[in-house]
C-alpha atoms as a PDB file:
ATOM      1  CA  UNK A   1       0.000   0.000   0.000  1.00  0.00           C
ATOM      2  CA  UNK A   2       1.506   3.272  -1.228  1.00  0.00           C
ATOM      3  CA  UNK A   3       1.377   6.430   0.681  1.00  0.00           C
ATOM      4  CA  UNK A   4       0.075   9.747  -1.142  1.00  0.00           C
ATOM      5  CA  UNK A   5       2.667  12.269   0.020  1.00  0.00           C
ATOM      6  CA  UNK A   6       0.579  16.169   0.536  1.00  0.00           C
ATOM      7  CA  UNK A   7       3.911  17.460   0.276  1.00  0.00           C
ATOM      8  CA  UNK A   8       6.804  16.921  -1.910  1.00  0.00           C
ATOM      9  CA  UNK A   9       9.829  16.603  -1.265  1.00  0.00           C
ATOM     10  CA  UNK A  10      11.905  19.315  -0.762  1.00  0.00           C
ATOM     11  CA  UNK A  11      13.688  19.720  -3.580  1.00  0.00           C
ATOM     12  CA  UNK A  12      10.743  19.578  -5.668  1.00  0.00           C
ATOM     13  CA  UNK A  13       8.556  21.777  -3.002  1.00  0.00           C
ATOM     14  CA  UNK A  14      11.594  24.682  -3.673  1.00  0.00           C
ATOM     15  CA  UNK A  15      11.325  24.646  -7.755  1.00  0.00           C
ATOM     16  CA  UNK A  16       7.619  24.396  -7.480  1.00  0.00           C
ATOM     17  CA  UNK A  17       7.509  27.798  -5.458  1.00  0.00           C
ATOM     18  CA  UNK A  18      10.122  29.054  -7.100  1.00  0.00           C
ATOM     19  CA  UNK A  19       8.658  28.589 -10.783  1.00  0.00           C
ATOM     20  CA  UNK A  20       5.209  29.737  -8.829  1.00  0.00           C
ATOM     21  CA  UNK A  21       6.787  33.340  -7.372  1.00  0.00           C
ATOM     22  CA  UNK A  22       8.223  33.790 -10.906  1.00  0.00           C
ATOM     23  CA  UNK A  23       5.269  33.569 -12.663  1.00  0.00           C
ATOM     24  CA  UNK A  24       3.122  35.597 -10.289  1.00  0.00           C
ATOM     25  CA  UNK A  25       5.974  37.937 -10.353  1.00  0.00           C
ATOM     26  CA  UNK A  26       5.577  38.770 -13.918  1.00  0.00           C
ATOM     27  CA  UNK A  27       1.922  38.785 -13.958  1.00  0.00           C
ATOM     28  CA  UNK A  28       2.020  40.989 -11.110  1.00  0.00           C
ATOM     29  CA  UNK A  29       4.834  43.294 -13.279  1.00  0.00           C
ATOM     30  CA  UNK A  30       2.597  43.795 -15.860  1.00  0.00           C
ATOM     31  CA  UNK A  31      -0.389  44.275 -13.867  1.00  0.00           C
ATOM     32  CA  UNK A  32       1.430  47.048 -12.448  1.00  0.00           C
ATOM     33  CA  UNK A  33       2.559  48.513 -15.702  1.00  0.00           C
ATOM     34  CA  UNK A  34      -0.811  48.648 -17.721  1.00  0.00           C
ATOM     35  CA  UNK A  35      -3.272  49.131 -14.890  1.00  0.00           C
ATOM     36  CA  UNK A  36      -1.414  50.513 -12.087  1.00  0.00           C
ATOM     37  CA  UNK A  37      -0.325  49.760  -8.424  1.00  0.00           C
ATOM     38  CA  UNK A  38      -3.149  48.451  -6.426  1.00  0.00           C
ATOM     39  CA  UNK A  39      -3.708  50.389  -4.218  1.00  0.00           C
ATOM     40  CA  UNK A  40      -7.789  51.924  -4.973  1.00  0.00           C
ATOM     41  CA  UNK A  41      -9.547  48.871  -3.641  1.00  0.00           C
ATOM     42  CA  UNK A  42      -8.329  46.398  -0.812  1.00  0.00           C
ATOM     43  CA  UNK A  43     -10.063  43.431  -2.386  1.00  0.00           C
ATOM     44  CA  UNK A  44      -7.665  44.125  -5.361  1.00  0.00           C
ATOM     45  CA  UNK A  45      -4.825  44.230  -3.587  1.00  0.00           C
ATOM     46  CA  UNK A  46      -6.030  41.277  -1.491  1.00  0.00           C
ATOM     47  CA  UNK A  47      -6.841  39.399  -4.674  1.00  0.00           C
ATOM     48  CA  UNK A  48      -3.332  39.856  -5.946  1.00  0.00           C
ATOM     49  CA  UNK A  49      -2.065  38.182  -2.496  1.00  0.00           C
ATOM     50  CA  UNK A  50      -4.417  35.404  -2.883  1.00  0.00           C
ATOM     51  CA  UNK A  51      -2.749  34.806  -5.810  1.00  0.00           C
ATOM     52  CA  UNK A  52       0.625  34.844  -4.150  1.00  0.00           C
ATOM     53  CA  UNK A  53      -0.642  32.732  -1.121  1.00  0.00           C
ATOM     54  CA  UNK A  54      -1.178  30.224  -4.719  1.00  0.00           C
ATOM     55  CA  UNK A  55       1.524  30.496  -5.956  1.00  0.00           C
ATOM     56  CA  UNK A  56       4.190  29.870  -2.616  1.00  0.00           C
ATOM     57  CA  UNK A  57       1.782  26.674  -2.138  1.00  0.00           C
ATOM     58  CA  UNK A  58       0.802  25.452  -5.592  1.00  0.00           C
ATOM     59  CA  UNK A  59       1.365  21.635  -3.894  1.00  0.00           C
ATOM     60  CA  UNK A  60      -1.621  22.234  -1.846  1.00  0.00           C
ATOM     61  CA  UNK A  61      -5.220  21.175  -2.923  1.00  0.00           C
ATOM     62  CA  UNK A  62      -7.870  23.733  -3.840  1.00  0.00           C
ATOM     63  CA  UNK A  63      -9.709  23.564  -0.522  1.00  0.00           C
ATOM     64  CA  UNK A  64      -6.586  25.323   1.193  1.00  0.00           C
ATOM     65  CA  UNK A  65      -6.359  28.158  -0.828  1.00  0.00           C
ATOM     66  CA  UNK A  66     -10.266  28.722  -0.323  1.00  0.00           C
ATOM     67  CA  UNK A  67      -9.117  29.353   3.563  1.00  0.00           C
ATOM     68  CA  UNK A  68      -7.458  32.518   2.418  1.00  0.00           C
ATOM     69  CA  UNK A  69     -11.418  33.551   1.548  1.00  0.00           C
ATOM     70  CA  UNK A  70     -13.189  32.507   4.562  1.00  0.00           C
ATOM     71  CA  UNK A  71     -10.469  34.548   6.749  1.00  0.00           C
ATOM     72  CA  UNK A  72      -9.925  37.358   4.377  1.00  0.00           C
ATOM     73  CA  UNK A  73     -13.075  38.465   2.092  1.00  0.00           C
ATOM     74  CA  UNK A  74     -14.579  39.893   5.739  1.00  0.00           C
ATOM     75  CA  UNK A  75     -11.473  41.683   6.597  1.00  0.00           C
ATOM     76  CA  UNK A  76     -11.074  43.333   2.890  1.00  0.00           C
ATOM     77  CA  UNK A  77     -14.738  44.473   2.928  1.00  0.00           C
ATOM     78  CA  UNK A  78     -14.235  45.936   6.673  1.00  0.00           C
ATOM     79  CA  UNK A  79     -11.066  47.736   4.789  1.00  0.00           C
ATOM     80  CA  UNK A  80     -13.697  48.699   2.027  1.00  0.00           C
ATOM     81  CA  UNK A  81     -16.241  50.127   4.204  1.00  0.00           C
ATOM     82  CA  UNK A  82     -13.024  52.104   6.200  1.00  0.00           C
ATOM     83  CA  UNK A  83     -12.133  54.008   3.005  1.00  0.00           C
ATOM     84  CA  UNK A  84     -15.678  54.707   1.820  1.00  0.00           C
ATOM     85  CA  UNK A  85     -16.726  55.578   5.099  1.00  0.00           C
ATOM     86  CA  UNK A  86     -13.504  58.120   5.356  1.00  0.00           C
ATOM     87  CA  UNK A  87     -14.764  60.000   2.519  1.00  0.00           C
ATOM     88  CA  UNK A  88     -17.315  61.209   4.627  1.00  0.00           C
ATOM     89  CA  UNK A  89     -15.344  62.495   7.665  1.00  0.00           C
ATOM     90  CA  UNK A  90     -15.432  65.823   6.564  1.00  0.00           C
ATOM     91  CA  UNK A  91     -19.525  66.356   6.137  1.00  0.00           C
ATOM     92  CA  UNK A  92     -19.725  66.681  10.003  1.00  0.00           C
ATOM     93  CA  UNK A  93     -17.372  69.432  11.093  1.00  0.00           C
ATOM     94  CA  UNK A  94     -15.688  72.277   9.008  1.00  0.00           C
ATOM     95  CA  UNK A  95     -11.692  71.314   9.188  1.00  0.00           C
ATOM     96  CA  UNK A  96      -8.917  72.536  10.979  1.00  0.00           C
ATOM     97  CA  UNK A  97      -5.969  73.915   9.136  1.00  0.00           C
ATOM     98  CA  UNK A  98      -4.235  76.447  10.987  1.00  0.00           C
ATOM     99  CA  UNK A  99      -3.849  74.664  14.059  1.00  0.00           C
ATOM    100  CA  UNK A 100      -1.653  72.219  12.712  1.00  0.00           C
ATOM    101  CA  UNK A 101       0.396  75.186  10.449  1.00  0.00           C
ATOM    102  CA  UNK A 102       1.015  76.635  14.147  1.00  0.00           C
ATOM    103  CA  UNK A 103       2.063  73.895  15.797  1.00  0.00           C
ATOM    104  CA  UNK A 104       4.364  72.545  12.815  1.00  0.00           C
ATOM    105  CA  UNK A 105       5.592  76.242  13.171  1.00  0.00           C
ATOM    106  CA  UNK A 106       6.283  75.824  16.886  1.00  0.00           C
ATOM    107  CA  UNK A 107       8.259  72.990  16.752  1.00  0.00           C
ATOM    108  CA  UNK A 108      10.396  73.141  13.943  1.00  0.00           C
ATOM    109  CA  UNK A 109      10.562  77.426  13.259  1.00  0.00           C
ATOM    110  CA  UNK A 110      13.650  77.411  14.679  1.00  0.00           C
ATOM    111  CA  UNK A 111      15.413  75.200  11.885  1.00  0.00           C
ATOM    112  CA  UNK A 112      13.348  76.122   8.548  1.00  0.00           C
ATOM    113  CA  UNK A 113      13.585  80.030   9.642  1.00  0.00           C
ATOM    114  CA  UNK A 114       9.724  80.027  10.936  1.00  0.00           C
ATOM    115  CA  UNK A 115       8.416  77.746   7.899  1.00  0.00           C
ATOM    116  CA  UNK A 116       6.504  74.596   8.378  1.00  0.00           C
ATOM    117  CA  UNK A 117       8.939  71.847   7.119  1.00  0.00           C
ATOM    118  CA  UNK A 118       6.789  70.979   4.611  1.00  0.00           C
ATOM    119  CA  UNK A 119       7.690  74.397   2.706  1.00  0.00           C
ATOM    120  CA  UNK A 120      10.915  74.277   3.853  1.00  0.00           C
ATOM    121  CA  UNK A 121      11.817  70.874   2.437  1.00  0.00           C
ATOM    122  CA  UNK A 122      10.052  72.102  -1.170  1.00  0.00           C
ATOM    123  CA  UNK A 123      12.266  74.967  -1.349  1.00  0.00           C
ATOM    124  CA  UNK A 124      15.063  73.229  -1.087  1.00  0.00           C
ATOM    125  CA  UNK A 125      14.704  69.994  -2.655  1.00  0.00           C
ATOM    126  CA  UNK A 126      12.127  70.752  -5.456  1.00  0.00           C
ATOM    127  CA  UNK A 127      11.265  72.958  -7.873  1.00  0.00           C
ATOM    128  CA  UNK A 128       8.227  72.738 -10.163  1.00  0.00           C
ATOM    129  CA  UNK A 129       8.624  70.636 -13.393  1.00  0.00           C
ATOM    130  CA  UNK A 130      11.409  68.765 -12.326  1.00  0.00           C
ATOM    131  CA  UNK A 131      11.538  65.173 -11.422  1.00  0.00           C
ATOM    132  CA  UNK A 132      14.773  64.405  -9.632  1.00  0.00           C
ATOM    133  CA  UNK A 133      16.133  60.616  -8.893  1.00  0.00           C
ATOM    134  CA  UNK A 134      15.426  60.877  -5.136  1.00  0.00           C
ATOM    135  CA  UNK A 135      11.705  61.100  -6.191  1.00  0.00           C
ATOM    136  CA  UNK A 136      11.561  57.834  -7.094  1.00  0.00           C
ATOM    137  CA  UNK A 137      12.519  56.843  -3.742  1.00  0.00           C
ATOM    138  CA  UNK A 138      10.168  59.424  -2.481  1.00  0.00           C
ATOM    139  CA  UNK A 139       6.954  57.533  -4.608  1.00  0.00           C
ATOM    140  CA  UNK A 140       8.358  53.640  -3.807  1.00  0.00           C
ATOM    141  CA  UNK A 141       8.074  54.735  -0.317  1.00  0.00           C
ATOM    142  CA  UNK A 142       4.919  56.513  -0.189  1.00  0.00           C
ATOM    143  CA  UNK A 143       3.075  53.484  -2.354  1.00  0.00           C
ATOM    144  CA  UNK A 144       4.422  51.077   0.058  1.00  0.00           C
ATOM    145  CA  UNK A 145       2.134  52.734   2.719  1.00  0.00           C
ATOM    146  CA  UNK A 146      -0.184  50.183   0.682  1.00  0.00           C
ATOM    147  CA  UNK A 147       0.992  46.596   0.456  1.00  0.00           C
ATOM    148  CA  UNK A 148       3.072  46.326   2.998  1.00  0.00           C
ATOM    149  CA  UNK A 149       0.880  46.417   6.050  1.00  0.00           C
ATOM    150  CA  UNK A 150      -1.361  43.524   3.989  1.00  0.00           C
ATOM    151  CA  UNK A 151       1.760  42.130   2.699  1.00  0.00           C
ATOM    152  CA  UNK A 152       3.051  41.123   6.157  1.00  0.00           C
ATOM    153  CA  UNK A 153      -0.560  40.346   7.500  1.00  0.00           C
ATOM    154  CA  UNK A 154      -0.761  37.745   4.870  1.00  0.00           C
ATOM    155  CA  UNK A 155       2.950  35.996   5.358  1.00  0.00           C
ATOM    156  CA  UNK A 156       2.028  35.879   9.090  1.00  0.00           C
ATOM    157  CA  UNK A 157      -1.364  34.411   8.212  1.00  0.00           C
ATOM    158  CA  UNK A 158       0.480  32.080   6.054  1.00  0.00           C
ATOM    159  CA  UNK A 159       3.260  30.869   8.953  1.00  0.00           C
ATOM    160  CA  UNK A 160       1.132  31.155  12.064  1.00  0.00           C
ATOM    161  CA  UNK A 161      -1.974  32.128  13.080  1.00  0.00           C
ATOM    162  CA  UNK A 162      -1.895  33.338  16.259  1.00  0.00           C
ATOM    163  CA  UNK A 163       0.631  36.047  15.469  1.00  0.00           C
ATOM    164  CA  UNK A 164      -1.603  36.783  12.953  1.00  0.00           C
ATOM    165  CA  UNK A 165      -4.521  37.396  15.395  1.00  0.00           C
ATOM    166  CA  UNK A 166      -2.439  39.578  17.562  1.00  0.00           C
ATOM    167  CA  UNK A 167      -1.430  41.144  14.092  1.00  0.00           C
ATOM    168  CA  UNK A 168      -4.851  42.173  12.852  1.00  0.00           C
ATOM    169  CA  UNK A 169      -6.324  42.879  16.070  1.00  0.00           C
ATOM    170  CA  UNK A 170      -3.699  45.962  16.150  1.00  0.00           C
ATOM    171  CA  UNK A 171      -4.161  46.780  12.739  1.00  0.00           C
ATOM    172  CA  UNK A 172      -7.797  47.234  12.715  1.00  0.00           C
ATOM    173  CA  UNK A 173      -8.203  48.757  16.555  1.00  0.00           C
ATOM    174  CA  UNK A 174      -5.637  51.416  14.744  1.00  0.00           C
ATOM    175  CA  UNK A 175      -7.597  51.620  11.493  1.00  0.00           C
ATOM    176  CA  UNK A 176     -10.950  52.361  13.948  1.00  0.00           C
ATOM    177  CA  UNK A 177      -9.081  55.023  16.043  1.00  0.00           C
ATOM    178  CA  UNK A 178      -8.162  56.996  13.172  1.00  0.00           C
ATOM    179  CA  UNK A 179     -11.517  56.691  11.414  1.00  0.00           C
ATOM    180  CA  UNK A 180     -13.184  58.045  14.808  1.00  0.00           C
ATOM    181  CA  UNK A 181     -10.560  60.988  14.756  1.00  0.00           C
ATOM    182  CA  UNK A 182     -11.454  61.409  10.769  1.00  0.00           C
ATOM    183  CA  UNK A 183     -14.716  62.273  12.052  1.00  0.00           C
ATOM    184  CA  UNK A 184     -14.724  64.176  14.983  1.00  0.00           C
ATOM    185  CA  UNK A 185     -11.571  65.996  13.808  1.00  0.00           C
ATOM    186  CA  UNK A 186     -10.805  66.958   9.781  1.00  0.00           C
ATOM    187  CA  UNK A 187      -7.519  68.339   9.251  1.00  0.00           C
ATOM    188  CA  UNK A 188      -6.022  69.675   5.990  1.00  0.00           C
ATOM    189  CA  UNK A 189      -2.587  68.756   5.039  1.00  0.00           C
ATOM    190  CA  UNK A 190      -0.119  71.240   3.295  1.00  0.00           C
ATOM    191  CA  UNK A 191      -0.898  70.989   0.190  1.00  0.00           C
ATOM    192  CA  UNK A 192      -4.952  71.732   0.685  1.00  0.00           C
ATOM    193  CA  UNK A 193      -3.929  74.113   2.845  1.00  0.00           C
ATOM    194  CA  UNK A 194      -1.466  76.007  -0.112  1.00  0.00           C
ATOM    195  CA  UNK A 195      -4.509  75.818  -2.181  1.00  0.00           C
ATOM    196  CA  UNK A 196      -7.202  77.390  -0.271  1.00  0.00           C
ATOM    197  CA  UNK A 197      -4.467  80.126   0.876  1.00  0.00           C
ATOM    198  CA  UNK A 198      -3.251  79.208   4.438  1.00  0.00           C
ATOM    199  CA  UNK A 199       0.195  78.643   3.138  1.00  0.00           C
ATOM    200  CA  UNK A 200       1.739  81.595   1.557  1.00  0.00           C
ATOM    201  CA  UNK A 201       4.771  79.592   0.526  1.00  0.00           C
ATOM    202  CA  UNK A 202       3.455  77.030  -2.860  1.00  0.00           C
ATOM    203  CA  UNK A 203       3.189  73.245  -2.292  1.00  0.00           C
ATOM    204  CA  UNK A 204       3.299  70.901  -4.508  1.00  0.00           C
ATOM    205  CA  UNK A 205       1.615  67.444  -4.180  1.00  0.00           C
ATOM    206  CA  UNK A 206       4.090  65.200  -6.022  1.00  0.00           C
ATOM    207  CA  UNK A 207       3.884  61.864  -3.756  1.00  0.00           C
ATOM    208  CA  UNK A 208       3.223  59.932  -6.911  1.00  0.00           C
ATOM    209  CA  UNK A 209       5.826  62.193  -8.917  1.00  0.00           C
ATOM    210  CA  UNK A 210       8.372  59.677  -8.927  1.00  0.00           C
ATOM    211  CA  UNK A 211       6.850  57.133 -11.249  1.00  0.00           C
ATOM    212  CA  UNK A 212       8.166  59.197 -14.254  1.00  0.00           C
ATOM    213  CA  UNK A 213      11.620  59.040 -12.997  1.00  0.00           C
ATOM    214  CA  UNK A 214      11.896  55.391 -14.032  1.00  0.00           C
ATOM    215  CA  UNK A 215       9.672  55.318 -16.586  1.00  0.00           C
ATOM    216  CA  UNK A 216       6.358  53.696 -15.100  1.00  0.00           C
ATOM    217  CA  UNK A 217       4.322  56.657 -16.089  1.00  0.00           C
ATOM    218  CA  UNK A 218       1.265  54.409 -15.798  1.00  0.00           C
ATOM    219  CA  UNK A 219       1.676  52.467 -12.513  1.00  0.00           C
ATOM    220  CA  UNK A 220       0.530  55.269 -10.548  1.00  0.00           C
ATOM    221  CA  UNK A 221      -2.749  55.524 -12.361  1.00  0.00           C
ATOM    222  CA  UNK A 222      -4.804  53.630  -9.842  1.00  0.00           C
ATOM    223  CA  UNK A 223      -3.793  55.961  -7.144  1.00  0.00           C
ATOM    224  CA  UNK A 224      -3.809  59.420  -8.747  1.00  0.00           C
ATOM    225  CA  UNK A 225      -7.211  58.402  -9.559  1.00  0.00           C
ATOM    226  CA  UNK A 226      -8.015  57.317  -5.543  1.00  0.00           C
ATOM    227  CA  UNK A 227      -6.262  60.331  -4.679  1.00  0.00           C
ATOM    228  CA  UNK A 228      -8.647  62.616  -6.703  1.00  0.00           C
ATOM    229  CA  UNK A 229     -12.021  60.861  -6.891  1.00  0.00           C
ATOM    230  CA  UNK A 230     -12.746  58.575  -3.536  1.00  0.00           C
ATOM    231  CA  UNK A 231      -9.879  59.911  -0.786  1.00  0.00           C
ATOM    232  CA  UNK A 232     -10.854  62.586   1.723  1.00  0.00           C
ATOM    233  CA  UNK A 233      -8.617  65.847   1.107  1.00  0.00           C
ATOM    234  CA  UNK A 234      -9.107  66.547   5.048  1.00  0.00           C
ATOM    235  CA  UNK A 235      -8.276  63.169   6.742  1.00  0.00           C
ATOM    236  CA  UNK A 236      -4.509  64.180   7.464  1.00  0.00           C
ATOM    237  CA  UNK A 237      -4.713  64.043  11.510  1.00  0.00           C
ATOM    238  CA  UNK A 238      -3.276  61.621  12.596  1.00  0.00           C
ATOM    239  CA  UNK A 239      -0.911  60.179   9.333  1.00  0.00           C
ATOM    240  CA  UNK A 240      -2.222  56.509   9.419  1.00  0.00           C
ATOM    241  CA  UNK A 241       0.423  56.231   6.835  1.00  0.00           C
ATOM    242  CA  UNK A 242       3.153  56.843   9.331  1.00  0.00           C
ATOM    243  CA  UNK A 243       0.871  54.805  12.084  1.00  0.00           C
ATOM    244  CA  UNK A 244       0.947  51.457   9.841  1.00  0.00           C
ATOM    245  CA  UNK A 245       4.206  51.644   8.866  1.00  0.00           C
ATOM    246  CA  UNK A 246       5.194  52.421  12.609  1.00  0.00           C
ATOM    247  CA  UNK A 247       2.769  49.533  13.978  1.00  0.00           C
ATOM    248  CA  UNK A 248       4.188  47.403  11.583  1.00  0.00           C
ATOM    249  CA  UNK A 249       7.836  47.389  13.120  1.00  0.00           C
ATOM    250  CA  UNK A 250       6.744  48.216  16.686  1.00  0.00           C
ATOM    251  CA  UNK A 251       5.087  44.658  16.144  1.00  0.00           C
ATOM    252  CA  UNK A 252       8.464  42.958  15.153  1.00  0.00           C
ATOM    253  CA  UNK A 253      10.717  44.880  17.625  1.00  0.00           C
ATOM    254  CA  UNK A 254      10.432  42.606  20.827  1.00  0.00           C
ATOM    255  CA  UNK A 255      11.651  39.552  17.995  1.00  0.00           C
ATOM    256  CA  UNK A 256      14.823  40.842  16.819  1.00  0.00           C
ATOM    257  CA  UNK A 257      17.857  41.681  18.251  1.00  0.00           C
ATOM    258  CA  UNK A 258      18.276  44.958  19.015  1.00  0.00           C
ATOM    259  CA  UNK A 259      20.901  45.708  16.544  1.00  0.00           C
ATOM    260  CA  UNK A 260      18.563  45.847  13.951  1.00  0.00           C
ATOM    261  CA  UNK A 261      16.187  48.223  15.558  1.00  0.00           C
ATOM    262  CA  UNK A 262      18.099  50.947  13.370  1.00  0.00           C
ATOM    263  CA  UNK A 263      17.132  49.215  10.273  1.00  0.00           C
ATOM    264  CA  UNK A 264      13.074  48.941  11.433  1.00  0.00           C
ATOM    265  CA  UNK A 265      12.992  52.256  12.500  1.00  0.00           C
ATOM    266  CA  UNK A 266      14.100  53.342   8.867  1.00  0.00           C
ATOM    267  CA  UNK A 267      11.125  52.464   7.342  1.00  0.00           C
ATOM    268  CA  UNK A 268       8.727  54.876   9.757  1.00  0.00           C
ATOM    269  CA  UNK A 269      10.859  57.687   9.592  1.00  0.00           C
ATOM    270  CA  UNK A 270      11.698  57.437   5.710  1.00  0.00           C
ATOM    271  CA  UNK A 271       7.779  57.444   5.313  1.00  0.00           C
ATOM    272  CA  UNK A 272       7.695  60.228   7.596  1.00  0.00           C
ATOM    273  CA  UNK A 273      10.235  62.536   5.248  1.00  0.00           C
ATOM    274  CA  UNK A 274       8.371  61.144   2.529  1.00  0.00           C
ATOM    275  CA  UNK A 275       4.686  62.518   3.994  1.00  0.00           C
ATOM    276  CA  UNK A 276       5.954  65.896   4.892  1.00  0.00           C
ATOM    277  CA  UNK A 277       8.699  66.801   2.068  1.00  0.00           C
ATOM    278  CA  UNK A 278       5.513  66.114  -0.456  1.00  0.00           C
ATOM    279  CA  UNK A 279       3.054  67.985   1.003  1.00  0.00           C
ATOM    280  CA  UNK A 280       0.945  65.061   2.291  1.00  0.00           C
ATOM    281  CA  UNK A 281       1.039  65.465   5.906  1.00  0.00           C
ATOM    282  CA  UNK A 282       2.818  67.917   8.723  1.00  0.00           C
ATOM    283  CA  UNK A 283       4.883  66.154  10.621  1.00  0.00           C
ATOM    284  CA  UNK A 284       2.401  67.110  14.021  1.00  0.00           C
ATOM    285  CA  UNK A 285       0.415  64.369  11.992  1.00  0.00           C
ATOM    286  CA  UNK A 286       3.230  61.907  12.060  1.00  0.00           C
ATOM    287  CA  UNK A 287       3.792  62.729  15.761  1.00  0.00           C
ATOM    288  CA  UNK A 288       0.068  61.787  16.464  1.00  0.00           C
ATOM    289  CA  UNK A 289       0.021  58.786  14.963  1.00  0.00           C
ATOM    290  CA  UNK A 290       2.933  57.628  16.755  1.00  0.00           C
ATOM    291  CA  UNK A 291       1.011  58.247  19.860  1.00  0.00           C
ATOM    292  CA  UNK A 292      -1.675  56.190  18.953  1.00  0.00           C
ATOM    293  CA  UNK A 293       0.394  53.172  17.648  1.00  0.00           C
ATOM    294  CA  UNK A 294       1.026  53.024  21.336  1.00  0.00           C
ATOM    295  CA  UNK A 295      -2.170  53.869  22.579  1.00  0.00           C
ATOM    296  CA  UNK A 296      -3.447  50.880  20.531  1.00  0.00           C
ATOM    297  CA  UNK A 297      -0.776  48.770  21.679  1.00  0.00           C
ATOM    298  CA  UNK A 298      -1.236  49.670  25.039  1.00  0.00           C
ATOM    299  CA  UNK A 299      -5.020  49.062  24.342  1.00  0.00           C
ATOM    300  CA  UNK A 300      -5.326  45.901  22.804  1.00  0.00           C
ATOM    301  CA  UNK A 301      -2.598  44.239  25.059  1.00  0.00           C
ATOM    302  CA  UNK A 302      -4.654  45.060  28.113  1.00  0.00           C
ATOM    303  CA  UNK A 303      -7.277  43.643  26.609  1.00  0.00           C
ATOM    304  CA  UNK A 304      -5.631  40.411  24.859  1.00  0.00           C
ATOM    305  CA  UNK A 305      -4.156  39.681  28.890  1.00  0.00           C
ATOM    306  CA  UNK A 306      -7.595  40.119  30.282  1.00  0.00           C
ATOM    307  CA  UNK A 307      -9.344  37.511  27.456  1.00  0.00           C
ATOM    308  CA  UNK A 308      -5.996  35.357  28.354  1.00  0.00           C
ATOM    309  CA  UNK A 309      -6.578  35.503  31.846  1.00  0.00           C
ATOM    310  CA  UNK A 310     -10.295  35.219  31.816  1.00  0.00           C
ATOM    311  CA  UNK A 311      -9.688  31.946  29.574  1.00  0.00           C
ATOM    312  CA  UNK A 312      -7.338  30.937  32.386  1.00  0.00           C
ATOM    313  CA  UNK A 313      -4.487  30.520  29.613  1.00  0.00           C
ATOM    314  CA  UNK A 314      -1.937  33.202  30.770  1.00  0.00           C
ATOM    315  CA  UNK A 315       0.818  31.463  28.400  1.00  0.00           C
ATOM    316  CA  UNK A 316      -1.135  33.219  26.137  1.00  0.00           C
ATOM    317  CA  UNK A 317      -1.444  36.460  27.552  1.00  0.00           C
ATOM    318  CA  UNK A 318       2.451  37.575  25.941  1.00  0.00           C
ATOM    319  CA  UNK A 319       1.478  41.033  23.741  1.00  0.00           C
ATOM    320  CA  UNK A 320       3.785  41.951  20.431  1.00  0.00           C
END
């Protein structure tokens, strides 16, 4: 009697991912080249790591890749109903601009000769028309605001679920703290604020500038057109895109050693630059949404103990 293996061996299991990732590499490439990044719709993006998920485990039957839809389609339409519902944080209460100008002022006057750094960093480093190699860098980082968060929240799902739980349950208590904030407090970032006069000094909004400097003049298509037709101009306070990126290595920081803490922290604070040098965000913004990256922390690891606790399994009360 012969023995149907699930897995092969692992020589084979290696080529057969391999060949997989290549081929949903290239798809993926020219996805991203003829339609653009995906970036307006989370089931999209989701979609597109479905078909990664596929592709890593193309030795698995059909009925484990449908897993990825019973724990995923309900998380990608809460993520639907976040952005839609974000669109609408401004119909409530008129929104703040100058308080944030005043308090960007107040911190960082003293370096950028009483400018906001936003203004500061556009003087310096751009000037209208031109597309210089850094903004490349500048657009690769700002996109990655994105993927990544799903990215990792997929290759956790993937390895193990119960990081994953502890995973999601911070991304999405920090995804509902910043949608209550949308609400009860608009706020305009620089480049709104340049427009409708605040800001004597121009801004330009060139986060997605950068495509042109290597030649992908169509991969940002999908998100100039979220940027203009379904985002909320006034949603700056706090930067969620500085909070994910920011939750997303506070997660990892207890694992590693803390000689690599230099090269975590990177990420954060290049999408920080990134936010204020293009006119996305102040950097009071940024500063917020550190605060509640630890507030949710804080949060949902009180709670996660108490569940633990409650459960009377306190091996599994240990917080990221």
């Amino acid at each position: 009697m012969t023995t149907t293996l699930e897995t092969p061996p692992t020589l084979s299991l290696r080529r057969r991912r391999t060949i997989g990732m290549l081929v949903w590499g290239v798809v993926f490439a020219v996805g991203v080249y003829f339609i653009g990044v995906p970036t307006s719709d989370p089931l999209i993006a989701f979609g597109w790591l479905w078909l990664a998920t596929i592709a890593w485990r193309n030795h698995q039957p059909w009925r484990t890749h449908l897993r990825f839809l019973r724990d995923w389609l309900p998380i990608a339409l809460l993520l639907v109903v976040y952005n839609v519902s974000r669109s609408w944080a401004d119909d409530f209460f008129a929104p703040h601009v100058t308080p944030l100008i005043h308090a960007d002022e107040a911190l960082w006057g003293w370096l950028t000769g009483g400018q906001v750094p936003t203004t500061w960093l556009q003087q310096h480093l751009y000037h209208p028309g031109d597309t210089p190699w850094w903004l490349a860098i500048v657009t690769l980082v700002y996109v990655s605001h994105f993927l990544t968060v799903p990215t990792i929240a997929v290759i956790l799902w993937v390895r193990a679920r119960a990081p994953w739980g502890r995973f999601m349950r911070r991304w999405i208590t920090l995804c509902v703290f910043g949608l209550v904030t949308y609400f009860l407090y608009p706020a305009a970032p620089p480049w709104w604020a340049h427009q409708h006069g605040y800001l004597a000094e121009p801004v330009a909004r060139i986060s997605t500038n950068g495509w042109d400097v290597i030649g992908l003049h169509g991969a940002g298509n999908t998100l100039n057109a979220l940027q203009v037709e379904q985002s909320n101009p006034v949603a700056a306070m706090p930067s969620l895109h500085t909070a994910w990126a920011m939750m997303a290595v506070a997660f990892f920081l207890p694992m590693v050693r803390r000689r690599w803490w230099p090269l975590l922290l990177a990420y954060p604070l290049a999408m920080t630059f990134t936010l204020v040098y293009t006119g996305e965000h102040y950097v009071i913004d940024v500063l917020v949404g550190w605060v509640y990256v630890a507030v949710t922390f804080l949060v949902v690891g009180a709670a996660e103990r108490w569940w633990a606790a409650r459960l009377g399994s306190p091996g599994d009360s240990r917080s990221a």
